[in-house]
C-alpha atoms as a PDB file:
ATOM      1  CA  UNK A   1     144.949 151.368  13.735  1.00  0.00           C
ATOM      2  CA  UNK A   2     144.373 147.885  12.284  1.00  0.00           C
ATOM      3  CA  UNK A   3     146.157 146.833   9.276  1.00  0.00           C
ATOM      4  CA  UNK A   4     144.821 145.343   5.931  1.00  0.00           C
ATOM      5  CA  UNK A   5     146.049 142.064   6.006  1.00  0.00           C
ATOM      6  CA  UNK A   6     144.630 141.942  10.331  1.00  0.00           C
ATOM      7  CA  UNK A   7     140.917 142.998   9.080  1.00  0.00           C
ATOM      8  CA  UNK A   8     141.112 140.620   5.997  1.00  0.00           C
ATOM      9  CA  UNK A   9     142.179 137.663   8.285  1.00  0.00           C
ATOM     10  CA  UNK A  10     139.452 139.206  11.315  1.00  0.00           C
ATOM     11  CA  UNK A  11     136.666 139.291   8.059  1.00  0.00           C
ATOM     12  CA  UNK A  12     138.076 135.291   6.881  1.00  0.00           C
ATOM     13  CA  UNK A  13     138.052 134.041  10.498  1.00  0.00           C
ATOM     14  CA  UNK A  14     134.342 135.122  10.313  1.00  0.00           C
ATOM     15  CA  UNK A  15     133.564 134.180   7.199  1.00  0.00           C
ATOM     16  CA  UNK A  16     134.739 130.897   8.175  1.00  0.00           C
ATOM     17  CA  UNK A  17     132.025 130.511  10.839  1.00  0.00           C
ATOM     18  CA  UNK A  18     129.729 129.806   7.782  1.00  0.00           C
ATOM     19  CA  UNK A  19     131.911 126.449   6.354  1.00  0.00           C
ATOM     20  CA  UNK A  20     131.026 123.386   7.084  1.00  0.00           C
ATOM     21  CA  UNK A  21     134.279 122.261   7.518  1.00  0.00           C
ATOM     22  CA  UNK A  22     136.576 125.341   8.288  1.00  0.00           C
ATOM     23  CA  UNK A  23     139.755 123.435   7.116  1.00  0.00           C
ATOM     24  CA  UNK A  24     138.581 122.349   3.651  1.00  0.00           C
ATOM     25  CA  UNK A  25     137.363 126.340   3.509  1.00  0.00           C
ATOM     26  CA  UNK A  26     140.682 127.476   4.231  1.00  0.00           C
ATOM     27  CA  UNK A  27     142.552 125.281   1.816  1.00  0.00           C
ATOM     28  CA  UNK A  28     140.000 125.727  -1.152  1.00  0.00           C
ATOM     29  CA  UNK A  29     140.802 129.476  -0.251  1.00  0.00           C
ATOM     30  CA  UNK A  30     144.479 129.085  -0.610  1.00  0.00           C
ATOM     31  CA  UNK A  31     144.457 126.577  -3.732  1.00  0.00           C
ATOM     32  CA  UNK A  32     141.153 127.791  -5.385  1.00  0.00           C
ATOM     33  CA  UNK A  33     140.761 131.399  -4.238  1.00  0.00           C
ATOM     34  CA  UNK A  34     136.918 130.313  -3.587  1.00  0.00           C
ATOM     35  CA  UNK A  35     135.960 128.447  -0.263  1.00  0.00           C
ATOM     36  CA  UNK A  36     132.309 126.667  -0.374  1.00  0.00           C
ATOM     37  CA  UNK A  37     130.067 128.300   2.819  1.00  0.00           C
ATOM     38  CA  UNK A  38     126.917 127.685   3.958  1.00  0.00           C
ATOM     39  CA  UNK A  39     123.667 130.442   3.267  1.00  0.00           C
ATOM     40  CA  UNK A  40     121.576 130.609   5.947  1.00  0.00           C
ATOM     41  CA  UNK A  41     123.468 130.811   9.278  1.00  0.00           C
ATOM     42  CA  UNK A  42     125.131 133.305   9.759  1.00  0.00           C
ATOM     43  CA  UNK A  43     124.844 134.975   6.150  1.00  0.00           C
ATOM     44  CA  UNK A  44     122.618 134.544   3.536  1.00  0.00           C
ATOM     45  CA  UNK A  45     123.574 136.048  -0.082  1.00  0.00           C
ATOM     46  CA  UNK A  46     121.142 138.218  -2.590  1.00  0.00           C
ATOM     47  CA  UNK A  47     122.135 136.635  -6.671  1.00  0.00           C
ATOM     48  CA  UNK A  48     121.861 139.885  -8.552  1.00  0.00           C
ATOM     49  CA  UNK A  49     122.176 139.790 -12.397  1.00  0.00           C
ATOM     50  CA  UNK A  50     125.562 141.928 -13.602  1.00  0.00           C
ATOM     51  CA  UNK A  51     123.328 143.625 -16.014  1.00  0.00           C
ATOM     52  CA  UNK A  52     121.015 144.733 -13.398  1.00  0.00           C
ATOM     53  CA  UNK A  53     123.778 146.510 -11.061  1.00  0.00           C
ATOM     54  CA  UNK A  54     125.772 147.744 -14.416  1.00  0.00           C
ATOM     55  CA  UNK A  55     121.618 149.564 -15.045  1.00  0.00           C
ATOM     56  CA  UNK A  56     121.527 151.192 -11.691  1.00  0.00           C
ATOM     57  CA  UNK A  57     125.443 151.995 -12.098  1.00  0.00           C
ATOM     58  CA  UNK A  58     124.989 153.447 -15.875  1.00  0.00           C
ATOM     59  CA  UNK A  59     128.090 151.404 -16.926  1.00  0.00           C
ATOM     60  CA  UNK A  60     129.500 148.000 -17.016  1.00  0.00           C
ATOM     61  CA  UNK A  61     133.351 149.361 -16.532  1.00  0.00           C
ATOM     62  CA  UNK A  62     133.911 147.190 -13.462  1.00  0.00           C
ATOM     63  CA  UNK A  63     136.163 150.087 -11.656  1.00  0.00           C
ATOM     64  CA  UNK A  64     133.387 152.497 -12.050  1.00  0.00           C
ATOM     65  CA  UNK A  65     130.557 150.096 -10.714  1.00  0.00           C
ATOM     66  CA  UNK A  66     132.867 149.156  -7.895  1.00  0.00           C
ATOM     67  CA  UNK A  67     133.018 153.200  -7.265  1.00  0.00           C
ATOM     68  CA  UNK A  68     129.261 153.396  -7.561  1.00  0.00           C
ATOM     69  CA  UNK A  69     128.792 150.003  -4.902  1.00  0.00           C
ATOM     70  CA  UNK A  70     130.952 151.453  -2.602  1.00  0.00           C
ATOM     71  CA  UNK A  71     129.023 154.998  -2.627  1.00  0.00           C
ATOM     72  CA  UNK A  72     125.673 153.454  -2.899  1.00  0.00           C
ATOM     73  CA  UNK A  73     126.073 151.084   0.034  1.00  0.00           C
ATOM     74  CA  UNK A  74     126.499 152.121   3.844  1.00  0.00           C
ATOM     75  CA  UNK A  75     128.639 149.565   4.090  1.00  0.00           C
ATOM     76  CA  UNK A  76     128.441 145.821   3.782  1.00  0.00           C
ATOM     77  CA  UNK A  77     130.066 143.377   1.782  1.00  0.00           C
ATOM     78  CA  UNK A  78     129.649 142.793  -1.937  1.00  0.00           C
ATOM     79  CA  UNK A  79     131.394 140.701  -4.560  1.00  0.00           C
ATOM     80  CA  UNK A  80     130.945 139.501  -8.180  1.00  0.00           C
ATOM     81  CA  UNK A  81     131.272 136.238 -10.121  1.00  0.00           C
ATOM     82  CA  UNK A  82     132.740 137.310 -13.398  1.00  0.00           C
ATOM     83  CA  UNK A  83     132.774 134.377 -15.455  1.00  0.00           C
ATOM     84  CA  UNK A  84     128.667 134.122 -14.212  1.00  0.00           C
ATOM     85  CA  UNK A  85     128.159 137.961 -14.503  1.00  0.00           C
ATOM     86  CA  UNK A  86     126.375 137.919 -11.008  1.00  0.00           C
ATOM     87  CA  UNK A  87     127.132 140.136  -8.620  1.00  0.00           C
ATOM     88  CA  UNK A  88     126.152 138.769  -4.453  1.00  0.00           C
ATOM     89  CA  UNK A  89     125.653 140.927  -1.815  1.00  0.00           C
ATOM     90  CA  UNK A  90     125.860 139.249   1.712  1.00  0.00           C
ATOM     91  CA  UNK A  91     123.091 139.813   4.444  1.00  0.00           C
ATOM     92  CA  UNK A  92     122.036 138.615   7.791  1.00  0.00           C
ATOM     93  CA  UNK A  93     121.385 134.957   7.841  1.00  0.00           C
ATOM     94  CA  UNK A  94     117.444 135.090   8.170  1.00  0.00           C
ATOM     95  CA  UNK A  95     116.896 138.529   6.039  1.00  0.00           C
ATOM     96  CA  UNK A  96     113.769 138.223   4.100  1.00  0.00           C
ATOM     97  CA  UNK A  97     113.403 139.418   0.373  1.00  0.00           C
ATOM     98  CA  UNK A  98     110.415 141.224   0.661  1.00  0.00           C
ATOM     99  CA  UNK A  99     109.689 141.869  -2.829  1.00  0.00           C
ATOM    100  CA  UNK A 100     107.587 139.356  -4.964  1.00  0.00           C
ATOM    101  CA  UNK A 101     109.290 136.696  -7.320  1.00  0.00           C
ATOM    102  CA  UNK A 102     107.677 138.660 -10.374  1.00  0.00           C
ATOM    103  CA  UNK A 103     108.760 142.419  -9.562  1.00  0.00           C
ATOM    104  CA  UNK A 104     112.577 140.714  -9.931  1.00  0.00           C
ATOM    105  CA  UNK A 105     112.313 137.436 -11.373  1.00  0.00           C
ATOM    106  CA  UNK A 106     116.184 137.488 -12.056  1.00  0.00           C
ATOM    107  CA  UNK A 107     117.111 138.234  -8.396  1.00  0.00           C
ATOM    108  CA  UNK A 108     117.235 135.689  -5.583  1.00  0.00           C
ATOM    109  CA  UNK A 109     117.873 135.143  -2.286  1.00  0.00           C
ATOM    110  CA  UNK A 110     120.259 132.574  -1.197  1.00  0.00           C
ATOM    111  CA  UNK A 111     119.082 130.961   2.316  1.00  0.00           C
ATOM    112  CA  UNK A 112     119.394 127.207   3.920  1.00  0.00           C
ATOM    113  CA  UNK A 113     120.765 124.467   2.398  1.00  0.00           C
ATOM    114  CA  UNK A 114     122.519 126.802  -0.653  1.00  0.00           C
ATOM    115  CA  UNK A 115     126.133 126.608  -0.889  1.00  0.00           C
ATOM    116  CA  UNK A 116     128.109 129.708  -2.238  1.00  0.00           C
ATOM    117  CA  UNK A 117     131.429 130.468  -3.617  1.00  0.00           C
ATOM    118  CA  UNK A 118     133.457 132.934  -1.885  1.00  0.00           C
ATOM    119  CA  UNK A 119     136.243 134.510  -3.015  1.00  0.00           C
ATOM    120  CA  UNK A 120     139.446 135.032  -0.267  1.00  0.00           C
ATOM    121  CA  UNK A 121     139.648 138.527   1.476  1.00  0.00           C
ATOM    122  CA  UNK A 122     142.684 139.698  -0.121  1.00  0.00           C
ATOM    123  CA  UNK A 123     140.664 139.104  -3.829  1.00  0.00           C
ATOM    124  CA  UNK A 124     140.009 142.824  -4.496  1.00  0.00           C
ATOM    125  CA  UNK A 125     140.665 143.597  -8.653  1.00  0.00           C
ATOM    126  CA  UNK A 126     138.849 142.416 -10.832  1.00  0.00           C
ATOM    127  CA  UNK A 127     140.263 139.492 -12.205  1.00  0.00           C
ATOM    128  CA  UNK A 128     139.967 135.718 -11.793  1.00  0.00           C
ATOM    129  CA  UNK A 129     137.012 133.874 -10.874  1.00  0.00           C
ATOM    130  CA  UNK A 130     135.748 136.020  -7.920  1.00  0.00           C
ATOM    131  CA  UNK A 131     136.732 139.550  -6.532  1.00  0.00           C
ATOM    132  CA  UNK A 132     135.114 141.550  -3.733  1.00  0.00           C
ATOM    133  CA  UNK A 133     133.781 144.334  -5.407  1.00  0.00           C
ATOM    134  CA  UNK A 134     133.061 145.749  -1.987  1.00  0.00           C
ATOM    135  CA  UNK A 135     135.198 144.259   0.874  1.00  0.00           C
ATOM    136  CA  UNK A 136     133.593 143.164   4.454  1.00  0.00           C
ATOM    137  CA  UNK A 137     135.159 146.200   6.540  1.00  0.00           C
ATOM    138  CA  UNK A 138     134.761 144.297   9.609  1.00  0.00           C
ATOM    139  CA  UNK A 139     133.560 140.668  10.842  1.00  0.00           C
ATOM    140  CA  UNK A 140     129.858 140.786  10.417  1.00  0.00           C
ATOM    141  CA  UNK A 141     129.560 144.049   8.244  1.00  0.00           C
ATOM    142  CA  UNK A 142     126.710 142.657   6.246  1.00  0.00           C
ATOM    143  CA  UNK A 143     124.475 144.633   3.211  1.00  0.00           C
ATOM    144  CA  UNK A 144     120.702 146.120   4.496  1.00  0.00           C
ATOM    145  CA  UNK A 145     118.141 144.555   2.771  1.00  0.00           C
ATOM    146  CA  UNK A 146     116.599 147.753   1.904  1.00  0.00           C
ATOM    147  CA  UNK A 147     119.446 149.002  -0.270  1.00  0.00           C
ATOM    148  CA  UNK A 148     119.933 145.541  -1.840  1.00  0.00           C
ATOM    149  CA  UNK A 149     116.084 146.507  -2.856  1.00  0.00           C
ATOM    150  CA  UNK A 150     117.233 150.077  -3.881  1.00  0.00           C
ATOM    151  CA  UNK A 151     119.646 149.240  -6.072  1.00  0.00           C
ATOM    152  CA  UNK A 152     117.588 146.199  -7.881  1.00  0.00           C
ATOM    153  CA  UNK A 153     114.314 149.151  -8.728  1.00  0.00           C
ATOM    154  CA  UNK A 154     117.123 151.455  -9.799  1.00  0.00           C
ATOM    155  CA  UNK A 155     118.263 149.259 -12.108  1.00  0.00           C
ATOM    156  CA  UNK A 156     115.376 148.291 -13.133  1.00  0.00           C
ATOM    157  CA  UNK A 157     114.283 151.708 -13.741  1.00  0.00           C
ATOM    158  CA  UNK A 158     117.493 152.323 -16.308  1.00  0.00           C
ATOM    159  CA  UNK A 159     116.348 148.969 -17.700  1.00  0.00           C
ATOM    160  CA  UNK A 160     113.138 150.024 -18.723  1.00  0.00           C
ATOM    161  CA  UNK A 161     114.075 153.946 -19.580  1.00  0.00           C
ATOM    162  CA  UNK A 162     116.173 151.901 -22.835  1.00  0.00           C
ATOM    163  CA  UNK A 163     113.535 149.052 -23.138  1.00  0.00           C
ATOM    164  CA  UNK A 164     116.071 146.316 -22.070  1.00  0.00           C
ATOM    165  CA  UNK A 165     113.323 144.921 -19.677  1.00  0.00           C
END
């Protein structure tokens, strides 16, 4: 059986493969609680708007939503920004967005030569800057496209049932 605190360092080790420099990364992790890592490589990131996951979750109560992630993904890793109210879901390093710009204007996929904050592996409530809404389970676990697109129509479904589009 392997131990929280083994899969969180298995999952940073990983992560880590994505720095530029893996030492700065692991201090800005233990002083900041967010290391810089390149999108592209090894992960790329989908930028989904807070009020688009809260749509497809019917509520913004960040306990529920995490609850709701955790159901609606098979897995995968997913965390949110909470000062930015954006949530990023991480996926394979050349995944393709295959929806137009227009059908989700407020979505984007973060590829090459993007920088992203990540929160440490132990970062799990939410409070601070950054918390993993849904942890990486193992090194690699990464978010299907397809369900990153699921979730965004979902939402956007609940958005337009109120009008909020």
């Amino acid at each position: 059986m392997v131990m929280l605190k083994e899969r969180q360092l298995a999952v940073s080790q990983w992560l880590l493969t994505a720095a530029d420099d893996r030492e700065v990364a692991r201090s800005q992790w233990a002083h900041q609680s967010i290391a810089l890592l390149c999108c592209g490589g090894v992960l790329s990131a989908m930028r989904i708007p807070a009020r688009l996951v809260w749509a497809a979750a019917r509520t913004d109560d960040l306990n529920e939503v995490d609850d709701f992630l955790h159901r609606f993904f098979s897995g995968g890793a997913v965390f949110m920004d909470l000062h930015a109210q954006l949530y990023y879901a991480l996926v394979g390093g050349a995944t393709r967005w295959p929806w137009r710009g227009r059908d989700f204007p407020e979505v984007a996929r973060l590829g090459r030569d993007t920088f992203l904050g990540v929160p440490a592996t132990h970062l799990t409530e939410p409070r601070g800057r950054s918390y993993w809404c849904v942890p990486m389970e193992s090194p690699g676990a990464l978010t299907y496209m397809d369900e990153v697109g699921d979730l965004c129509h979902r939402g956007r479904a609940a958005l337009a049932e109120v009008g909020a589009l």
